[in-house]
Protein backbone atom coordinates (compact mmCIF):
# COMPACT_ATOMS: atom_id res chain seq x y z
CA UNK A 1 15.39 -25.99 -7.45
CA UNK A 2 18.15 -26.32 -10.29
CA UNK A 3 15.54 -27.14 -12.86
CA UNK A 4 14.17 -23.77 -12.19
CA UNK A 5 17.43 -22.23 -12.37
CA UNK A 6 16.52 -20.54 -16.10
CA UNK A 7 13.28 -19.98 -15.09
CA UNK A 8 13.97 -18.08 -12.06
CA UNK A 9 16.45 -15.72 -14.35
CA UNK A 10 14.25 -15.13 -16.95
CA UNK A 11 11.01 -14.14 -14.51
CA UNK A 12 13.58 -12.22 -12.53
CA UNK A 13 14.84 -10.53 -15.35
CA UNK A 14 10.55 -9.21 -16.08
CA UNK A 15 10.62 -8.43 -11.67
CA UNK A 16 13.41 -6.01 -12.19
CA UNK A 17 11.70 -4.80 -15.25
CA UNK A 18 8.51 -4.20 -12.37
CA UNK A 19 11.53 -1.89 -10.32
CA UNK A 20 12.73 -4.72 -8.29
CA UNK A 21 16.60 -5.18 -7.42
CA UNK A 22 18.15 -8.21 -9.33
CA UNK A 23 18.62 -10.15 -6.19
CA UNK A 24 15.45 -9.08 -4.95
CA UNK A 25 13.42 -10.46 -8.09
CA UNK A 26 15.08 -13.80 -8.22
CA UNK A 27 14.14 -14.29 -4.52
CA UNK A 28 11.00 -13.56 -5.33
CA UNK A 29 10.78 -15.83 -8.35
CA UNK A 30 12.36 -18.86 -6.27
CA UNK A 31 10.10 -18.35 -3.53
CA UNK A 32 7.01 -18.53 -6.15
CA UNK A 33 8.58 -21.89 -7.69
CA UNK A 34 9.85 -23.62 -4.45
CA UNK A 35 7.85 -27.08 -3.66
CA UNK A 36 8.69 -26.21 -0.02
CA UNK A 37 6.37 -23.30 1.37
CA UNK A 38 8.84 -22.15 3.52
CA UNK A 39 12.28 -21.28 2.89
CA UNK A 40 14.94 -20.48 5.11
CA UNK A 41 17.95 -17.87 4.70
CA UNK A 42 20.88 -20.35 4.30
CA UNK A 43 18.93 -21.72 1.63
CA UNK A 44 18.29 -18.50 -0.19
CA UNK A 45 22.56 -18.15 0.09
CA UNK A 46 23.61 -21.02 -0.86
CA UNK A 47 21.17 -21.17 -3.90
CA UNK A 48 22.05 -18.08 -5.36
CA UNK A 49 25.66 -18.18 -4.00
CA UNK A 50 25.67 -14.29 -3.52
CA UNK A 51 26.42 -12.51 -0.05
CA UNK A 52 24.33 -12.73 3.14
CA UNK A 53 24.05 -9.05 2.79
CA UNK A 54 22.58 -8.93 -0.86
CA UNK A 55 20.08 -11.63 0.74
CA UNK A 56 19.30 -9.95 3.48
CA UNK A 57 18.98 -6.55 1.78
CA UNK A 58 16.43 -8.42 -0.55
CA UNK A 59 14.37 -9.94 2.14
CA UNK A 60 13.87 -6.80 4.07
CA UNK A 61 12.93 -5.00 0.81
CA UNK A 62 10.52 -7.62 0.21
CA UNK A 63 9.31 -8.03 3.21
CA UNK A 64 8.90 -4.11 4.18
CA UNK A 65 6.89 -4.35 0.40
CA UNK A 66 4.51 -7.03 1.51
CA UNK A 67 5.85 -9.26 -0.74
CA UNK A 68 6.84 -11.93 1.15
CA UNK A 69 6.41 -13.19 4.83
CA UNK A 70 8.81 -14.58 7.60
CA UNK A 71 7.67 -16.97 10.23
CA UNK A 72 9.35 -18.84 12.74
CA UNK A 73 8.59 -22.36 13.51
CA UNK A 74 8.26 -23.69 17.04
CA UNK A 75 10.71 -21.89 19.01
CA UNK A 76 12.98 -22.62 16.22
CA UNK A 77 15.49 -19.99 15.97
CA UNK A 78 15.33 -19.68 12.15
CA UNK A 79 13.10 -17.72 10.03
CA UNK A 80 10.97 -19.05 7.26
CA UNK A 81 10.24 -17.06 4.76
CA UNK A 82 7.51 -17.62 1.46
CA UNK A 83 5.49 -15.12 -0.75
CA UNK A 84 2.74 -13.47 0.27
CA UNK A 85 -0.03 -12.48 -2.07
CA UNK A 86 -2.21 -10.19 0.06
CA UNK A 87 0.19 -7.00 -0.92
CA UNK A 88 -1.46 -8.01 -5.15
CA UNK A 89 -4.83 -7.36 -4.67
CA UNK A 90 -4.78 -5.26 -1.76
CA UNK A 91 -7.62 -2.82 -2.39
CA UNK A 92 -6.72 -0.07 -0.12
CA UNK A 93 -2.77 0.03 -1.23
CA UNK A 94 -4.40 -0.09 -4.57
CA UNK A 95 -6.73 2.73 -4.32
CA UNK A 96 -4.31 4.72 -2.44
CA UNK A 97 -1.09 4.67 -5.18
CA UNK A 98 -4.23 5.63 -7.32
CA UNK A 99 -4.74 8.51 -5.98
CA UNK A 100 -1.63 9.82 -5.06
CA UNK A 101 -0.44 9.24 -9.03
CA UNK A 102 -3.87 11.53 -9.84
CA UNK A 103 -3.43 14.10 -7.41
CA UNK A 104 0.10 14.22 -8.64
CA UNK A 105 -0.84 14.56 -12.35
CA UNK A 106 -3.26 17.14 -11.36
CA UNK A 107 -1.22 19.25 -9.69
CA UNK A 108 1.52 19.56 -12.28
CA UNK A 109 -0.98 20.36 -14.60
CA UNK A 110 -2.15 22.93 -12.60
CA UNK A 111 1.74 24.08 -11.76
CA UNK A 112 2.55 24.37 -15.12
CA UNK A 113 -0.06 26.37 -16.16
CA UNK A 114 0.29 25.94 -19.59
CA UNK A 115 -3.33 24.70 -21.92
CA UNK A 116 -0.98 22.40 -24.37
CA UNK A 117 -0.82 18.84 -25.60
CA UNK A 118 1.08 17.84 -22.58
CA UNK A 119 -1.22 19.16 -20.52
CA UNK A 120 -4.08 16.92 -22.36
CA UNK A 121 -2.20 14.09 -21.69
CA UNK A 122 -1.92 14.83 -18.15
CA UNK A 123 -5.62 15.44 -18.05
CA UNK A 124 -6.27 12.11 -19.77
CA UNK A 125 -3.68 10.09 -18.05
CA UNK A 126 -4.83 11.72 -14.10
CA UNK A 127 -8.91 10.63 -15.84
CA UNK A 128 -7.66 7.18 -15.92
CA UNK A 129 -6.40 6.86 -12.39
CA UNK A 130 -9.46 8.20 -11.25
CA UNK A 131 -11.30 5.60 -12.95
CA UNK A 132 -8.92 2.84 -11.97
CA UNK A 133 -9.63 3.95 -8.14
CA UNK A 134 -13.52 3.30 -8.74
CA UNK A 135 -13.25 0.46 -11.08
CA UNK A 136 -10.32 -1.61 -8.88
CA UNK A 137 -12.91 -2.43 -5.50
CA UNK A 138 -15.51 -3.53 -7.34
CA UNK A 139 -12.92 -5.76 -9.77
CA UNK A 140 -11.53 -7.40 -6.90
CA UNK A 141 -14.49 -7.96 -4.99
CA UNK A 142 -16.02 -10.38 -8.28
CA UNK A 143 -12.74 -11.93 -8.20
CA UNK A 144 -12.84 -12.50 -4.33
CA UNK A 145 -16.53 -14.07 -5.24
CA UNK A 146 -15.53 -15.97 -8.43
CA UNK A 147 -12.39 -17.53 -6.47
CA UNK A 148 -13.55 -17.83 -3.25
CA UNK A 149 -10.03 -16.24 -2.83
CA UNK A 150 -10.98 -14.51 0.72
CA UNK A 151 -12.27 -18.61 2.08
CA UNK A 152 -9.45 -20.61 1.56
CA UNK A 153 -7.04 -18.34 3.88
């Protein structure tokens, strides 16, 4: 993995930019580039030399995000861990961050009261959300068909 080593900064570096802690991203980013699908803890430590606490901190935020998945092997007492791409094109999650970012627009539209450009915006910006939540299913399902995304799991 050390001819990743810049790579895994630099697409770190555009996770945090996504609201992902530094640690967090760069776990992310190795587990995206690693040959081996499953990766272990002690790896993940001694890769990115940091504490077992700033790894483990990243690994439940990532998994409690959907981002990535731990398995055990055989009986084995380790876990394996790798990325999981089901939380990207997760309809439902999808639709439902939608909506609550609309219903939020709309209602401090409707707190503040006030008929000015702001409140245009807010109009225009809780339109689009509303759209995305209608648009995003039927998106996904082409791309499910296109792929056959859904029949190589």
């Amino acid at each position: 993995m050390e001819q990743h080593r810049e790579k895994i900064e630099h697409y770190g570096v555009i996770m945090e930019g996504m609201g992902l802690s530094p640690v967090a991203a760069r776990v992310f980013v190795y587990l995206l580039l690693s040959p081996n699908q499953l990766v272990t803890f002690d790896d993940l430590v001694n890769y990115f030399n940091v504490s077992k606490s700033a790894i483990s901190n990243a690994i439940k935020w990532l998994t409690t995000s959907q981002m990535i998945e731990a398995k055990t092997i055989g009986g084995q007492r380790k876990r394996y861990f790798s990325a999981d791409f089901k939380v990207f094109y997760n309809e439902q999650q999808m639709s439902q961050k939608f909506s609550l970012m609309h219903t939020l627009l709309d209602d401090v539209r409707a707190t503040r009261g006030l008929d000015d450009e702001f409140g245009k915006e807010l109009d225009n910006i809780s339109t689009l959300y509303k759209m995305l939540m209608v648009e995003i299913p039927i998106i996904i399902e082409r791309w499910k068909r296109m792929t056959d995304f859904d029949k190589e799991k």
